[in-house]
Every structure is written in structure tokens, then in C-alpha cells.
C-alpha atoms as a PDB file:
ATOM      1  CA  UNK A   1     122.419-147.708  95.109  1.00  0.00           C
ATOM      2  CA  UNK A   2     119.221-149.933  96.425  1.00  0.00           C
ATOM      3  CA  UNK A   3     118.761-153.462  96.357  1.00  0.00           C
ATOM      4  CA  UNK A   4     115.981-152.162  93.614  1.00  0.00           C
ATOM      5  CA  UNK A   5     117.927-150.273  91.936  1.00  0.00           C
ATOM      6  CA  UNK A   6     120.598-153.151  91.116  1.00  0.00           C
ATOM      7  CA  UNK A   7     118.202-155.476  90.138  1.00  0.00           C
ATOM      8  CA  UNK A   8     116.409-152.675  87.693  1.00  0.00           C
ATOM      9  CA  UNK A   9     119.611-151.904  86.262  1.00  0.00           C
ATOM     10  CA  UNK A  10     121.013-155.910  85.892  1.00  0.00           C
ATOM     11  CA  UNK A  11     117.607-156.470  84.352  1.00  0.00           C
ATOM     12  CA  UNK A  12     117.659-154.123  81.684  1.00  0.00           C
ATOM     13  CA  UNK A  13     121.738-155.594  81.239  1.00  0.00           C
ATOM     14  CA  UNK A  14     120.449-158.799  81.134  1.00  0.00           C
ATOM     15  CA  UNK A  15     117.922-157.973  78.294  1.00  0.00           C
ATOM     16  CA  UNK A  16     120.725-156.144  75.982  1.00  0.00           C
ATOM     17  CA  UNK A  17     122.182-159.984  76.737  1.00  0.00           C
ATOM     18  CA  UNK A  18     124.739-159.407  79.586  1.00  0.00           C
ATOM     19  CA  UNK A  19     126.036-162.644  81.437  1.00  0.00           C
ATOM     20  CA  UNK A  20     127.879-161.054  84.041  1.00  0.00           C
ATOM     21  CA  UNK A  21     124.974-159.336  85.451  1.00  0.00           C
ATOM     22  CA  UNK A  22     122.960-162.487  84.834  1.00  0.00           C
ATOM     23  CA  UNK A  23     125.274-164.131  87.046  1.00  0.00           C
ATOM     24  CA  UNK A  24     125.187-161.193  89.270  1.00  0.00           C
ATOM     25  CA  UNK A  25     121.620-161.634  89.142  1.00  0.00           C
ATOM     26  CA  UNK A  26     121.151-165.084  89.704  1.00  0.00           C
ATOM     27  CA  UNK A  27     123.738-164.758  92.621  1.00  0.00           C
ATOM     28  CA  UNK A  28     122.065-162.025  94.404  1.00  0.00           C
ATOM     29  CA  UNK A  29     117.699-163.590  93.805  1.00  0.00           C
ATOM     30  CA  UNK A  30     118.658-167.232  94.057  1.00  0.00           C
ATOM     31  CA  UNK A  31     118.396-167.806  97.633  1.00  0.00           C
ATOM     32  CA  UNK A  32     114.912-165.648  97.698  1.00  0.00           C
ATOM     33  CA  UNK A  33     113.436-167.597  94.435  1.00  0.00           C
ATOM     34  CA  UNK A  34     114.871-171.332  96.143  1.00  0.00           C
ATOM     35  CA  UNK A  35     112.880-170.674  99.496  1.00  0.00           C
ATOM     36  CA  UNK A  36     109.632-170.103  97.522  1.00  0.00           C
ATOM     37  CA  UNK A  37     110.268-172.717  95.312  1.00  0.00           C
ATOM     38  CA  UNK A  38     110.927-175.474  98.333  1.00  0.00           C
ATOM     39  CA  UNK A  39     108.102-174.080 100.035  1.00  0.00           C
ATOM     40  CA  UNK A  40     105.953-174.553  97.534  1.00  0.00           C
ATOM     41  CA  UNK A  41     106.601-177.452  95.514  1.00  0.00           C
ATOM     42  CA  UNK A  42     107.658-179.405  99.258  1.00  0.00           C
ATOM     43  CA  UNK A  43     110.965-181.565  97.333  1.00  0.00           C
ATOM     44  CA  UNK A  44     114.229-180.282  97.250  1.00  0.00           C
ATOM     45  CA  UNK A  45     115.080-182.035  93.535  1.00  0.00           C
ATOM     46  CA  UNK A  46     111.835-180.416  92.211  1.00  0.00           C
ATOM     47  CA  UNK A  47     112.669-177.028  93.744  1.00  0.00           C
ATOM     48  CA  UNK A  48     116.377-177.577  92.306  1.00  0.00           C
ATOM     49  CA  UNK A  49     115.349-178.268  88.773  1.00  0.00           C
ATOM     50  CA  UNK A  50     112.810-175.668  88.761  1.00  0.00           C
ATOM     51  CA  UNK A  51     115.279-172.946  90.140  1.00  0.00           C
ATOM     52  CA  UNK A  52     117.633-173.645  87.131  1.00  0.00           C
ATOM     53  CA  UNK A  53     113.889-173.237  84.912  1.00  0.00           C
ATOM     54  CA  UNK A  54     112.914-170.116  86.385  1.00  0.00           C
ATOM     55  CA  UNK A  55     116.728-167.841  85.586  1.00  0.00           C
ATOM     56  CA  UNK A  56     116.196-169.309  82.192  1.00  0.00           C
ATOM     57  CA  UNK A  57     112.911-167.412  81.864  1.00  0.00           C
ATOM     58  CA  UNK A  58     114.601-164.637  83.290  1.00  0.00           C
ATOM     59  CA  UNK A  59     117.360-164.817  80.692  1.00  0.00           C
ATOM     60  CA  UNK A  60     114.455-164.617  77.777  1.00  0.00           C
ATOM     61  CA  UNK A  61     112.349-162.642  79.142  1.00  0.00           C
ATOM     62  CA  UNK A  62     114.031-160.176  81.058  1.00  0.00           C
ATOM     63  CA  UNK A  63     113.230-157.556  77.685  1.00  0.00           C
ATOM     64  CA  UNK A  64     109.400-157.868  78.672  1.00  0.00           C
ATOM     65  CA  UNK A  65     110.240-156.152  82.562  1.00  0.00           C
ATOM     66  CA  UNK A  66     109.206-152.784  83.016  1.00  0.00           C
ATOM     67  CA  UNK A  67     110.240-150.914  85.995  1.00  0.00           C
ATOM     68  CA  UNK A  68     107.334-148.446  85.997  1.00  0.00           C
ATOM     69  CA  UNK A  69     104.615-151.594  86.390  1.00  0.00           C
ATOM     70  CA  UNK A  70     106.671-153.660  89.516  1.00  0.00           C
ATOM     71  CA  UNK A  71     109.826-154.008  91.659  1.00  0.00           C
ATOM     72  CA  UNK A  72     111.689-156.382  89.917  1.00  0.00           C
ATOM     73  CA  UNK A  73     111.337-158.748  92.899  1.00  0.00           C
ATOM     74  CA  UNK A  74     107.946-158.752  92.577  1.00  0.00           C
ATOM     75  CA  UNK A  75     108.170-159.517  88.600  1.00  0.00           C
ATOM     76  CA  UNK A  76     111.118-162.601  89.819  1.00  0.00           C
ATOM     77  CA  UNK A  77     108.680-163.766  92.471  1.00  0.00           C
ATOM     78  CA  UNK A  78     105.351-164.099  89.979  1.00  0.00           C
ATOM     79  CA  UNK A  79     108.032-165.946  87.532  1.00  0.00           C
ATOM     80  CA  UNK A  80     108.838-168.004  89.993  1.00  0.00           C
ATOM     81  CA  UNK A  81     105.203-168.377  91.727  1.00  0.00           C
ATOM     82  CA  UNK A  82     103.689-169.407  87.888  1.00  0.00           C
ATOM     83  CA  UNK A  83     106.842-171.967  87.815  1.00  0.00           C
ATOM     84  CA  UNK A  84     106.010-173.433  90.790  1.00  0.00           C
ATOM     85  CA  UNK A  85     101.816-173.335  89.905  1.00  0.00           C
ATOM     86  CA  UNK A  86     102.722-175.514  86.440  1.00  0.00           C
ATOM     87  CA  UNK A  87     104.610-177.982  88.273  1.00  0.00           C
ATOM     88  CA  UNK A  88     102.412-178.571  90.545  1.00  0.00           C
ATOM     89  CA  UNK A  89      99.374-179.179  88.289  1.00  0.00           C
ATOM     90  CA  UNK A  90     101.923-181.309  86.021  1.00  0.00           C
ATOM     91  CA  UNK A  91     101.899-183.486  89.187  1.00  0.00           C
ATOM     92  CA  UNK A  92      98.404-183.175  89.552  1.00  0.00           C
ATOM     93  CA  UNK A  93      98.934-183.033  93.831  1.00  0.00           C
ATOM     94  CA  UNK A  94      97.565-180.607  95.760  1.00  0.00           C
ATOM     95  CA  UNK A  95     100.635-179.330  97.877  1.00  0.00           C
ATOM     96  CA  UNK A  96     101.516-180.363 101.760  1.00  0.00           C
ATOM     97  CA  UNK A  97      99.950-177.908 104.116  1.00  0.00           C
ATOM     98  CA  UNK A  98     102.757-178.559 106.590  1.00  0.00           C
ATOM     99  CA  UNK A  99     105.709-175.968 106.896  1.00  0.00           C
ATOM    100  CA  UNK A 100     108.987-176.810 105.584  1.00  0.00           C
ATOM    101  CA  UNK A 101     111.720-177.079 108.365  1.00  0.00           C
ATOM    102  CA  UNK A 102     113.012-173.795 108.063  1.00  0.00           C
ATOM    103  CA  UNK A 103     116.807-175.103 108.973  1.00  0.00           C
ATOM    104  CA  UNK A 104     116.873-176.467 105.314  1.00  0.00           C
ATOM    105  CA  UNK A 105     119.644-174.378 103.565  1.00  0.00           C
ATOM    106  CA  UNK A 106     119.549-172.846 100.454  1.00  0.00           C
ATOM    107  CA  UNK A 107     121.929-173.962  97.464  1.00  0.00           C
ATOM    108  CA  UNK A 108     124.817-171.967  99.389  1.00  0.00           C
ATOM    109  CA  UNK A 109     123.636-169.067 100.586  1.00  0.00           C
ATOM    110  CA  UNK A 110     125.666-167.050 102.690  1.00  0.00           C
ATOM    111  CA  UNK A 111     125.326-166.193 106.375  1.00  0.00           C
ATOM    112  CA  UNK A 112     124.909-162.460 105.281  1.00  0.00           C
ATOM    113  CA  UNK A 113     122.147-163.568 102.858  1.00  0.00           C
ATOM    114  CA  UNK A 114     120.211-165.642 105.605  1.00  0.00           C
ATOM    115  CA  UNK A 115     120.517-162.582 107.980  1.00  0.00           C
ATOM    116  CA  UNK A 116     118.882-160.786 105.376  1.00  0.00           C
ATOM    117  CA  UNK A 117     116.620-162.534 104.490  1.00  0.00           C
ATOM    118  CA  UNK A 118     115.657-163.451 107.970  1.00  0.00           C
ATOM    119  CA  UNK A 119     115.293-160.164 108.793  1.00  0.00           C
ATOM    120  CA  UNK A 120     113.071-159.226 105.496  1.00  0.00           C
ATOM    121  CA  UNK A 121     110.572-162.576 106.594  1.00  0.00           C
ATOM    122  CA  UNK A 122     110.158-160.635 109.837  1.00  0.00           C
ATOM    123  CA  UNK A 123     109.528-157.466 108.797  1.00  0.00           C
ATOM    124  CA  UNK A 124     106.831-159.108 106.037  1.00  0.00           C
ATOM    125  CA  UNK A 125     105.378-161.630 108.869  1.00  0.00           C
ATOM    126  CA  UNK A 126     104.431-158.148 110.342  1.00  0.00           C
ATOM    127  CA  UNK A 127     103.130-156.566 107.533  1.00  0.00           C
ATOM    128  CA  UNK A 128     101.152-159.494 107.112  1.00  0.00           C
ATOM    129  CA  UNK A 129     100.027-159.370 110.673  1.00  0.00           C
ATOM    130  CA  UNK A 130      98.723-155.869 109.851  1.00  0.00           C
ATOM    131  CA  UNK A 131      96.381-157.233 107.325  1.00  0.00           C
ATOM    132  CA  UNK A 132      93.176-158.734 108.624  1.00  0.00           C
ATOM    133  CA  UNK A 133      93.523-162.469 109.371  1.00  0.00           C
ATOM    134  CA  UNK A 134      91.258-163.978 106.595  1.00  0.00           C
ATOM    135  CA  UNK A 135      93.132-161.543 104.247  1.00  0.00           C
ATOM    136  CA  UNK A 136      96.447-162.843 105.453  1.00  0.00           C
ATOM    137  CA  UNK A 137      95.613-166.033 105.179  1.00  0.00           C
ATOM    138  CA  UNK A 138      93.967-165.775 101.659  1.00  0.00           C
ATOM    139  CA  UNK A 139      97.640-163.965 100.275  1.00  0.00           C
ATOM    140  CA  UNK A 140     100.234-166.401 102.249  1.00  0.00           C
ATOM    141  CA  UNK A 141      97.971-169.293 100.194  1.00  0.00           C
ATOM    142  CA  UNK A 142      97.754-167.593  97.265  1.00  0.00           C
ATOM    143  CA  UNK A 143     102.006-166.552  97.000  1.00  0.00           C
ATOM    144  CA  UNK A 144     103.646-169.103  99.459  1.00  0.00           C
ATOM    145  CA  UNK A 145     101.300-172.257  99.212  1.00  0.00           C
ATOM    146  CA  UNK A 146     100.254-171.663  95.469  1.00  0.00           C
ATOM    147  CA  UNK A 147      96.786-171.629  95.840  1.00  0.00           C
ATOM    148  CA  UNK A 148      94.494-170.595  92.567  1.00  0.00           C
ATOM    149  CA  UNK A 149      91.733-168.082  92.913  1.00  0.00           C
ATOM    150  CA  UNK A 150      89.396-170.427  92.407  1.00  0.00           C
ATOM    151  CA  UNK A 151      90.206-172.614  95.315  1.00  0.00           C
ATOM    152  CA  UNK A 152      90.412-169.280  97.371  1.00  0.00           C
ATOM    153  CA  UNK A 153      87.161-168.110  96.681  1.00  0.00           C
ATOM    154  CA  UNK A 154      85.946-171.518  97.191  1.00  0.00           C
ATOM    155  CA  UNK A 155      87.870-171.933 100.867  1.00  0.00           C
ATOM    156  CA  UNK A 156      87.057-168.085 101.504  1.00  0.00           C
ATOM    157  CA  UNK A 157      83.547-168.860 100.767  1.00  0.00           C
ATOM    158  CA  UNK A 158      83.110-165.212  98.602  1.00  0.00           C
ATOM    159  CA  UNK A 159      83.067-165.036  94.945  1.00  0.00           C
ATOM    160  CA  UNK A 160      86.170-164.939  92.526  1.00  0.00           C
ATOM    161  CA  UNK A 161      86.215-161.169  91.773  1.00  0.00           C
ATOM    162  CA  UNK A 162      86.176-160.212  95.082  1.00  0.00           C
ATOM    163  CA  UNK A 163      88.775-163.111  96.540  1.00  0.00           C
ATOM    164  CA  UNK A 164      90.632-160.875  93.173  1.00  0.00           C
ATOM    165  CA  UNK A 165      90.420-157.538  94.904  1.00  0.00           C
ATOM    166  CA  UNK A 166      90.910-158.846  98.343  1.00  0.00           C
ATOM    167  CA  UNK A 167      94.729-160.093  97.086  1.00  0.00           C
ATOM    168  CA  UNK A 168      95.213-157.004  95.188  1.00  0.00           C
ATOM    169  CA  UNK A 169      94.430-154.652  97.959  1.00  0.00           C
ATOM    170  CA  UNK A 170      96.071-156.586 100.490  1.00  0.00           C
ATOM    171  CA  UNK A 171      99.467-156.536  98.013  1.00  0.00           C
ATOM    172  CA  UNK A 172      99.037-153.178  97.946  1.00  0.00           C
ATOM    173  CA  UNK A 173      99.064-152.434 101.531  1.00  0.00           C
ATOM    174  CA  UNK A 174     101.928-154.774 101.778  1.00  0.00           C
ATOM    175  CA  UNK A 175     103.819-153.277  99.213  1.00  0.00           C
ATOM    176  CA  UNK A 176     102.926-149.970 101.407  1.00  0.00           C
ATOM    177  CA  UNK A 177     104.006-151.299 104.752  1.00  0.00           C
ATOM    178  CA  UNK A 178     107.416-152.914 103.340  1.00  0.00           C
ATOM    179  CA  UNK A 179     108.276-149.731 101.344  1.00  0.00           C
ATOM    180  CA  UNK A 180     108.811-148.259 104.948  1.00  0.00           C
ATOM    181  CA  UNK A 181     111.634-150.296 105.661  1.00  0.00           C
ATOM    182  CA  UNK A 182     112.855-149.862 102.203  1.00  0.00           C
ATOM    183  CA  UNK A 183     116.141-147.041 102.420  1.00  0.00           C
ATOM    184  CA  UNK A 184     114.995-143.388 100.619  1.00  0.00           C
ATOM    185  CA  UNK A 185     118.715-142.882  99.059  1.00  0.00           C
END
């Protein structure tokens, strides 16, 4: 069984109100939906609080996730994204363009974990390299640096509906390259 397939089937658990595979869940995404968070919101207390916020609106909404529409990944990370979007305009700060140290751990993730996930930010830094640059650029604002549309299109210079299709169809093509790496079985 998949990585995917896990998290489909804890999902669906989770909605008949499992805790186990809550826990499960929350053991096996936390690391993932922590690094966005921190890289996003740029404060470790914020991005602590918030982590707790965003398995909470896993727990209630986990009966609205349908595996047909998105990888349940995908559905954690826009969770997570929107989280991290209504904090920051709760602060009312645009967030710090600098990168986050990359040595910061994780609320104690595992040496496997890192290695995964190391190895999954590679393989996505070159799908994103595949991508033209303006492209990439416009989707690691828009998912890592929270970004709106608006201020996209603004930056980009091109108007909303098409900064729209420009993150769609560049998603797409990610979601294309990474599904290569992703195991058949």
C-alpha cells in the first residue's frame, strides 16, 4: 500500500470518527504540514499553534475529502496553506522574503522522515525547475510564501485570470512530473 493510499484510507477512518488513524495521521503529515507552516508564517510559536489548528480542521472536516477531486496531500496542504493565509492577514504583515534556515527541526521528526522528505523537496525543486522560471516563481509564492492572486498578478504584471490558469497549469504539470516518482503498486 502507497503513501496515498494510507492517507485515503485514514481519511475516510477519520471521518467515520477514528482516533487511532487520526493519530496515525497526524504522525505520518505533521512534519510535511510544520515545514509549510514555519516557512510561511516565519515564527516557530505561530507555526506551533497553527499546526495543532490545522489537524483540528482535519478532524471536522475530514467527511468533506473526496479522493476522486485530490491526493489527500494536496487537500492537507491547501488546509494548511488557507491556515497559514488567515494568520497572516490577522497579523496584517506581509511575510519575510528570506528563507528559513533549513537546519530548524520539525516537532520530532525522525531521521527516516527528514530523508524523505529531503528527498521528495529534491525531486519537486526539479519539477519546479521544469516549469518556466516566471511560472516557478509565481507557484513557490503562491504555495510556500502565501502570496494571493491578486498580489501575483500585480508582481507578474498579467491579469488575475490568467496569473489563475498559469498556477493551475503549472500544478498540473507538477502533479504530472511528481506522479513519475510516485510507485505504480
Amino acid at each position: 500500500m502507497t503513501d496515498h493510499d494510507d492517507n485515503v484510507r485514514m481519511l475516510v477512518a477519520i471521518a467515520a470518527g477514528s482516533r487511532a488513524d487520526f493519530a496515525d495521521f497526524y504522525r505520518t503529515n505533521c512534519d510535511m504540514v510544520f515545514a509549510i507552516l514555519l516557512r510561511m508564517l516565519r515564527d516557530r510559536t505561530d507555526a506551533e499553534d497553527l499546526l495543532q489548528e490545522v489537524f483540528v480542521r482535519v478532524w471536522t472536516r475530514a467527511g468533506r475529502y473526496d479522493p476522486r477531486l485530490s491526493n489527500p496531500r494536496t487537500w492537507l496542504v491547501a488546509i494548511t496553506r488557507n491556515a497559514a493565509i488567515d494568520r497572516l492577514r490577522s497579523r496584517q504583515v506581509r511575510p519575510v522574503t528570506q528563507p528559513v534556515d533549513p537546519g530548524l527541526p520539525g516537532p520530532g521528526p525522525s531521521p527516516e522522515a527528514q530523508a524523505i522528505a529531503a528527498d521528495q523537496r529534491t525531486r519537486l525543486d526539479g519539477c519546479l525547475d521544469e516549469l518556466d522560471p516566471d511560472k516557478a516563481q509565481a507557484v513557490r509564492r503562491a504555495y510556500l510564501d502565501g502570496w494571493s492572486y491578486e498580489e501575483l498578478a500585480r508582481d507578474a504584471d498579467v491579469p488575475l485570470n490568467t496569473m489563475k490558469t498559469w498556477l493551475r497549469r503549472s500544478l498540473q504539470r507538477l502533479r504530472a512530473c511528481m506522479d513519475q516518482f510516485t510507485d505504480p503498486e
